[in-house]
Each structure stands twice: as structure tokens, then as C-alpha cells.
N, C-alpha and C. Protein backbone atom coordinates (compact mmCIF):
# COMPACT_ATOMS: atom_id res chain seq x y z
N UNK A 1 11.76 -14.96 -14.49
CA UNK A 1 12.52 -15.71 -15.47
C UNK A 1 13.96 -15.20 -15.43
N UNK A 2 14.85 -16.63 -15.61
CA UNK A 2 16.43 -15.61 -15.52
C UNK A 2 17.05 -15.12 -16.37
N UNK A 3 18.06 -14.66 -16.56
CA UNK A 3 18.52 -14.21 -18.02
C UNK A 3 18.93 -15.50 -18.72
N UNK A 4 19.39 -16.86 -18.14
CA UNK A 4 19.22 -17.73 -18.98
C UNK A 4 18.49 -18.27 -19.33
N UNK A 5 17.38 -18.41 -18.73
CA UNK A 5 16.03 -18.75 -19.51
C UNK A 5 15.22 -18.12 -20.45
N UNK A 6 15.84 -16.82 -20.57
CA UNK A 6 15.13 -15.86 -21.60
C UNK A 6 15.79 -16.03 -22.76
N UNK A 7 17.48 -16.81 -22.79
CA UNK A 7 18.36 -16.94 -24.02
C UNK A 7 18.15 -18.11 -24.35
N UNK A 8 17.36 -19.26 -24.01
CA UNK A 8 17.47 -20.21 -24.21
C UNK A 8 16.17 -20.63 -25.72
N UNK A 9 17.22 -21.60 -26.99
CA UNK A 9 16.59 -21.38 -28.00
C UNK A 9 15.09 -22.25 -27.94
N UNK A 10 14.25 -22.21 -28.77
CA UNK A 10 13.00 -22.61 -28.86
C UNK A 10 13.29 -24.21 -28.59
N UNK A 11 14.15 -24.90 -29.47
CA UNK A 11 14.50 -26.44 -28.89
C UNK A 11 15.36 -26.50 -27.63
N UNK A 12 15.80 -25.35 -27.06
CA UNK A 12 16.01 -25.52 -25.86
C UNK A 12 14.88 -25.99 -24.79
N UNK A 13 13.69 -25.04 -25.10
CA UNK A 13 12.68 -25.20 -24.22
C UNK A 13 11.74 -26.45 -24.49
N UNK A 14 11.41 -26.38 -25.97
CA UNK A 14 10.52 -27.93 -25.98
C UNK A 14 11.01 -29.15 -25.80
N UNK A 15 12.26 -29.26 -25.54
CA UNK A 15 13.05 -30.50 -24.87
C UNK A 15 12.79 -30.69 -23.91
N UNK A 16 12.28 -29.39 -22.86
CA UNK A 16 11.77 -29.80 -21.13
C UNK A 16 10.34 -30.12 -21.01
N UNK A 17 9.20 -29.83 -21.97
CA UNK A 17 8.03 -30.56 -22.12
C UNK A 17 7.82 -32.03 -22.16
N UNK A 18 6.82 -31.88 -21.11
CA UNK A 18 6.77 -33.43 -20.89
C UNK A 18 5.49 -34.35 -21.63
N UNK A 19 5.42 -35.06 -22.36
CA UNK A 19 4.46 -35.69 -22.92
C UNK A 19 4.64 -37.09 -22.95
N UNK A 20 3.12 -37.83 -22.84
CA UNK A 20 3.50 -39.56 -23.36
C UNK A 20 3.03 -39.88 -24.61
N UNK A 21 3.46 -39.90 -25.59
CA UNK A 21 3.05 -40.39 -26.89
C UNK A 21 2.08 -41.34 -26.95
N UNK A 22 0.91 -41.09 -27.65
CA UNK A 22 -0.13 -41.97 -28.31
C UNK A 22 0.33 -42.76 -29.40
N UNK A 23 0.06 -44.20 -29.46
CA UNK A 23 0.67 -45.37 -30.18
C UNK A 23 0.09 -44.74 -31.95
N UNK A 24 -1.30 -44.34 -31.70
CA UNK A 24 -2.21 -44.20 -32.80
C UNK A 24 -1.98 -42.48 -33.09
N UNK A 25 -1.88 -42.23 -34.15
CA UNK A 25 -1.59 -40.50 -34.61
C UNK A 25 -3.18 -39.95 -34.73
N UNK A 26 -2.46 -38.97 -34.33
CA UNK A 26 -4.05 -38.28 -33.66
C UNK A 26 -4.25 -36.60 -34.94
N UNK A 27 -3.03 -37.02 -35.98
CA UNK A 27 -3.21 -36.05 -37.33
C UNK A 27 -3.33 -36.89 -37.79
N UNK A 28 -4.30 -36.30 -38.97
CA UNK A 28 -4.52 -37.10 -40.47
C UNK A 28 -5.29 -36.21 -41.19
N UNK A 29 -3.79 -35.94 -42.16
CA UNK A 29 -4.05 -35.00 -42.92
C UNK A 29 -4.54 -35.87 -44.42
N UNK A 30 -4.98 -35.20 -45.43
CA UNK A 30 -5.62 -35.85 -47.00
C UNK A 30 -4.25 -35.71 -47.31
N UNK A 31 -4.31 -36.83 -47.83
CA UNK A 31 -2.41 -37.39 -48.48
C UNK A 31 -2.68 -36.80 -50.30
N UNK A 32 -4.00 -36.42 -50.60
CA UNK A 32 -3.90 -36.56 -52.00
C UNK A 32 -3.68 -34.66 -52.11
N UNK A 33 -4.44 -33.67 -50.98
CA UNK A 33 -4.50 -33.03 -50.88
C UNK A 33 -3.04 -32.54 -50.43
N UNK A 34 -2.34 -32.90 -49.66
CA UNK A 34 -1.10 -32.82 -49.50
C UNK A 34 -0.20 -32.68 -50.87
N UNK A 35 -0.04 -33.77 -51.18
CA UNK A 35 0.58 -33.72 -52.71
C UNK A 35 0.37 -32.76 -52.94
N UNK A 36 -0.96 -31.93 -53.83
CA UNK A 36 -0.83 -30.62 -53.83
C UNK A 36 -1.23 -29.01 -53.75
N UNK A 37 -0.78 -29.14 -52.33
CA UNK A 37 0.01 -28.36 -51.66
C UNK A 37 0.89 -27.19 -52.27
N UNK A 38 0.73 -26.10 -52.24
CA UNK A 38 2.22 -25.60 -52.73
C UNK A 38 3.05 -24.99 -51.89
N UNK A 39 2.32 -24.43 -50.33
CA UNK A 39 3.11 -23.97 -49.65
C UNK A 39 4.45 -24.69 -48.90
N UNK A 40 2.93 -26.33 -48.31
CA UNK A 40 3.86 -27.12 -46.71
C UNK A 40 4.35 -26.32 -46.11
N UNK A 41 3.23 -25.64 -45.78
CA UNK A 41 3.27 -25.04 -44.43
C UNK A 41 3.67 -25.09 -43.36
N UNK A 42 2.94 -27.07 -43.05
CA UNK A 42 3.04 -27.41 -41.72
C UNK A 42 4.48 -27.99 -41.59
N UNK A 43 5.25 -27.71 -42.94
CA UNK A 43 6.47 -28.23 -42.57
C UNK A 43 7.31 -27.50 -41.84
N UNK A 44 6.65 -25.86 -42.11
CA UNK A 44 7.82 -24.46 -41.29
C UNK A 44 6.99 -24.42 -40.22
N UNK A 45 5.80 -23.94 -40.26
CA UNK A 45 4.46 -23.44 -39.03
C UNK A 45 5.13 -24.04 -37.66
N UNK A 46 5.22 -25.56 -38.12
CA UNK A 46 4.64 -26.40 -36.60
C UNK A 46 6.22 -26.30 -35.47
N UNK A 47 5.96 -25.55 -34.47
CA UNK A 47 7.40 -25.66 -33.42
C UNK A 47 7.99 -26.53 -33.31
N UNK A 48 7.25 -28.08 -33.01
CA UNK A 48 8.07 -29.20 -32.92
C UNK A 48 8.63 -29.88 -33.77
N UNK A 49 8.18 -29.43 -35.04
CA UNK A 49 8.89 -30.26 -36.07
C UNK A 49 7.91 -31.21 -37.08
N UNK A 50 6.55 -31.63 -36.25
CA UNK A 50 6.07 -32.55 -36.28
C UNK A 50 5.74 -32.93 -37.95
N UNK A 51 6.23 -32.18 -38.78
CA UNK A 51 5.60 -32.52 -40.63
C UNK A 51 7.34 -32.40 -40.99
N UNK A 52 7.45 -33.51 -41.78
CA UNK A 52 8.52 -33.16 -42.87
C UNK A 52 8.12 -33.82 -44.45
N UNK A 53 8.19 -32.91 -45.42
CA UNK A 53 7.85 -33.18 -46.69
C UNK A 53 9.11 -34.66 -47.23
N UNK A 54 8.72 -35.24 -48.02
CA UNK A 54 9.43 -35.88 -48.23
C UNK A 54 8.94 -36.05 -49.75
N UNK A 55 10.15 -35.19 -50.55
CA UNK A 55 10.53 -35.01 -52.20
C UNK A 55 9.84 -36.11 -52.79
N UNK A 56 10.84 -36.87 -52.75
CA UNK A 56 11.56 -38.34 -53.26
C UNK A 56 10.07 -39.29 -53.71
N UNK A 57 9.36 -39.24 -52.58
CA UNK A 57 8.13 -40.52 -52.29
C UNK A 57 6.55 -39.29 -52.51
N UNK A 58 7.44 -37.83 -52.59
CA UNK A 58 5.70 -36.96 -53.07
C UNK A 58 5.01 -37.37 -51.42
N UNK A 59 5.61 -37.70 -50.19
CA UNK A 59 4.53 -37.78 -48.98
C UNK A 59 5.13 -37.05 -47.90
N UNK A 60 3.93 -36.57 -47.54
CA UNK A 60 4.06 -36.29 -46.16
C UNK A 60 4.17 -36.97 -44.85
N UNK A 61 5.74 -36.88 -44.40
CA UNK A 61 5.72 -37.82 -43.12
C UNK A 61 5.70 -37.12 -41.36
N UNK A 62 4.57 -37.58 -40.53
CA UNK A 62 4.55 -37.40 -40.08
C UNK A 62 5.08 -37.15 -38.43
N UNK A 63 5.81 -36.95 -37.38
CA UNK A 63 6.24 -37.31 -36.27
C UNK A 63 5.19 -36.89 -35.28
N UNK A 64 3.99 -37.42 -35.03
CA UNK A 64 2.76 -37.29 -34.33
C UNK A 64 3.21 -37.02 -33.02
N UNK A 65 3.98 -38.16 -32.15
CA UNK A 65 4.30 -38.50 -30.90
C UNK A 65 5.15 -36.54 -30.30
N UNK A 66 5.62 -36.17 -31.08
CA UNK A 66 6.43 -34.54 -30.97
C UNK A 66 5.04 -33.55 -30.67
N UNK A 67 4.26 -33.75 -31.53
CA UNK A 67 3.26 -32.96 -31.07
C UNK A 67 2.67 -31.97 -30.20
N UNK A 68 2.90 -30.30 -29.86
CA UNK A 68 2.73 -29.75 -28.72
C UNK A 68 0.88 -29.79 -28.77
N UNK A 69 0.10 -30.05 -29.23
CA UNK A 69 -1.09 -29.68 -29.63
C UNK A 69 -1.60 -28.27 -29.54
N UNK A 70 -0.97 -27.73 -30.41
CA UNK A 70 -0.91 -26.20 -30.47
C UNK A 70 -1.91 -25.67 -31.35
N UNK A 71 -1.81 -26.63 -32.76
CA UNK A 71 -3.09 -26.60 -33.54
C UNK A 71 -2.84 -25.26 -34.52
N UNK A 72 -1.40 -25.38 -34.91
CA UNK A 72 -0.66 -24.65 -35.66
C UNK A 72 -0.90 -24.92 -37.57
N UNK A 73 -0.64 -25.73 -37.33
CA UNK A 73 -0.83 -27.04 -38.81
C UNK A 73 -2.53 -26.88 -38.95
N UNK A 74 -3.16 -26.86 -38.46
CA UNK A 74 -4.63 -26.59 -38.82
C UNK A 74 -4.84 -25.55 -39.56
N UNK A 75 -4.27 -24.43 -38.87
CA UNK A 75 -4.58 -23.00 -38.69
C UNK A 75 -3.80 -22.44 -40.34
N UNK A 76 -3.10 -22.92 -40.45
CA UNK A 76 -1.14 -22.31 -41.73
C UNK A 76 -2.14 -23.29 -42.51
N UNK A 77 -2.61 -24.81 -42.85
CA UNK A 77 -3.15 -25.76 -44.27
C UNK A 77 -3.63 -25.01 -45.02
N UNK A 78 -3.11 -24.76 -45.85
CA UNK A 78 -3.67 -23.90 -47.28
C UNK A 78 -4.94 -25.07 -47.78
N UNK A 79 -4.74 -26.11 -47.57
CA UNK A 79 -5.94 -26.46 -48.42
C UNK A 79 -7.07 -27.17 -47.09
N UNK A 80 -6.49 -27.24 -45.96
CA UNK A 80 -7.66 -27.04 -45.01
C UNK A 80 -7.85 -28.47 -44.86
N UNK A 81 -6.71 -29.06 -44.90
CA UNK A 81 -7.09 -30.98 -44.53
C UNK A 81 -6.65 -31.70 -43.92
N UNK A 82 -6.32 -30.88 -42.59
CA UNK A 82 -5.90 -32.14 -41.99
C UNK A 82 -6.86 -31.98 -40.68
N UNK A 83 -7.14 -33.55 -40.55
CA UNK A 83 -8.19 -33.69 -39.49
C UNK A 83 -6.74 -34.10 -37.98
N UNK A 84 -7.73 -33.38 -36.95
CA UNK A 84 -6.96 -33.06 -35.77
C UNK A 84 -7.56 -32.80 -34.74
N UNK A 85 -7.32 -33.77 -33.86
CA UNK A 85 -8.32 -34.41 -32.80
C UNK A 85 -6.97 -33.97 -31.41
N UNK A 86 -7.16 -34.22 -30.09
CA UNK A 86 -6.08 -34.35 -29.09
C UNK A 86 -5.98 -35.78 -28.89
N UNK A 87 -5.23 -36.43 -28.48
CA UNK A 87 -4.48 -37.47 -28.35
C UNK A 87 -5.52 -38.15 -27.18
N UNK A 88 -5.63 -39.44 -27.34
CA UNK A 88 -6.87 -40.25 -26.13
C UNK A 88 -6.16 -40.30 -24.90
N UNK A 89 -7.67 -40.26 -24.16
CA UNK A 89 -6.87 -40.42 -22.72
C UNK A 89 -5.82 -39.57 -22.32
N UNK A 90 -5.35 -40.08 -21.66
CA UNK A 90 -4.04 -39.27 -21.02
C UNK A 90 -2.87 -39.26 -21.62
N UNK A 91 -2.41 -38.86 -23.03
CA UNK A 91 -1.23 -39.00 -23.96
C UNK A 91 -2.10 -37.91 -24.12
N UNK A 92 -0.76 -37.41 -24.72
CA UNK A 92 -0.17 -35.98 -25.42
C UNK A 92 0.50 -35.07 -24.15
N UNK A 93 0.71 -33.62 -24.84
CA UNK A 93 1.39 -32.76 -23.79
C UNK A 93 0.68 -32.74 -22.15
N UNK A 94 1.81 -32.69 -20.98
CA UNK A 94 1.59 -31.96 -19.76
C UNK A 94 2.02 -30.67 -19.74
N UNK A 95 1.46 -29.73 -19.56
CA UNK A 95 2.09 -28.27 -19.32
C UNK A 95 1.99 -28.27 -18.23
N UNK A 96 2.99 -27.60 -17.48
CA UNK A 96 2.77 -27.32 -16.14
C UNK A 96 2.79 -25.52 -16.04
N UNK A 97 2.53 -25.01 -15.29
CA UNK A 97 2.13 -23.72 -14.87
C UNK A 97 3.36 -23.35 -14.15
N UNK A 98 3.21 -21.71 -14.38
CA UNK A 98 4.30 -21.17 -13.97
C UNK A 98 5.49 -20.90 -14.45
């Protein structure tokens, strides 16, 4: 690895991951259970971003298609609800090796 690849920030690197987004969201978390919530967790936890709380409307909105399937947001749910499957077929992340 070079020294610029070792400085390079976390959205430096998940910008070069390659994935094809699934039309259908492959989270689904309990929206009632969400509400409340006191940590939103998965709003800091998840690398890509993929949860942002939203005040205003009391919901949780999701950006599924960002998804590294890391299975971060499972792991951080204080109340243990969100169902989380991998993406069908051939959508979601490619990692490549090396």
C-alpha cells in the first residue's frame, strides 16, 4: 500500500467500491420501533451513510442502494429491528481482492 493510499479518507476509499444497486431495499427496519429509538445508531455506525434520521417527519430514511453489506446497523440497533437480508441476485457490493 502507498503512502497515499494509507492517507486517503474513509469516503475516499468507498467511492472506489463498486456495486449495482437493487431497485427493491434489502433493509427494513420497524418504523414504529425506530421512532423510539434513543440512540440512531445506524445513523453514526453505518460507513456509507446508508440511515439518516429525519427530525421533522419522526422517520427514518433510508439510502439502501450505498449499502457496503457490512451488517453494521444490525449489530449497533438498540432495539434489534431491522430485518437484513443481501441484495438479490447479483446487486449489491463487488469487492475485489488485494
Amino acid at each position: 500500500m502507498t503512502d497515499e493510499e494509507k492517507k486517503q479518507s474513509i469516503d475516499d476509499k468507498l467511492s472506489k467500491v463498486k456495486y449495482i444497486p437493487d431497485e427493491e431495499t434489502h433493509l427494513k427496519p420497524d418504523e414504529m420501533q425506530c421512532s423510539l429509538c434513543i440512540s440512531k445508531a445506524c445513523t453514526y455506525i453505518c460507513p456509507a451513510h446508508v440511515y439518516e434520521w429525519d427530525e421533522e417527519n419522526q422517520k427514518l430514511i433510508i439510502g439502501h442502494e450505498n449499502c457496503l453489506e457490512c451488517g453494521a446497523c444490525r449489530v449497533a440497533c438498540e432495539k434489534k429491528c431491522i430485518i437484513w437480508n443481501y441484495p438479490k441476485g447479483n446487486k449489491g457490493v463487488t469487492f475485489k481482492l488485494g
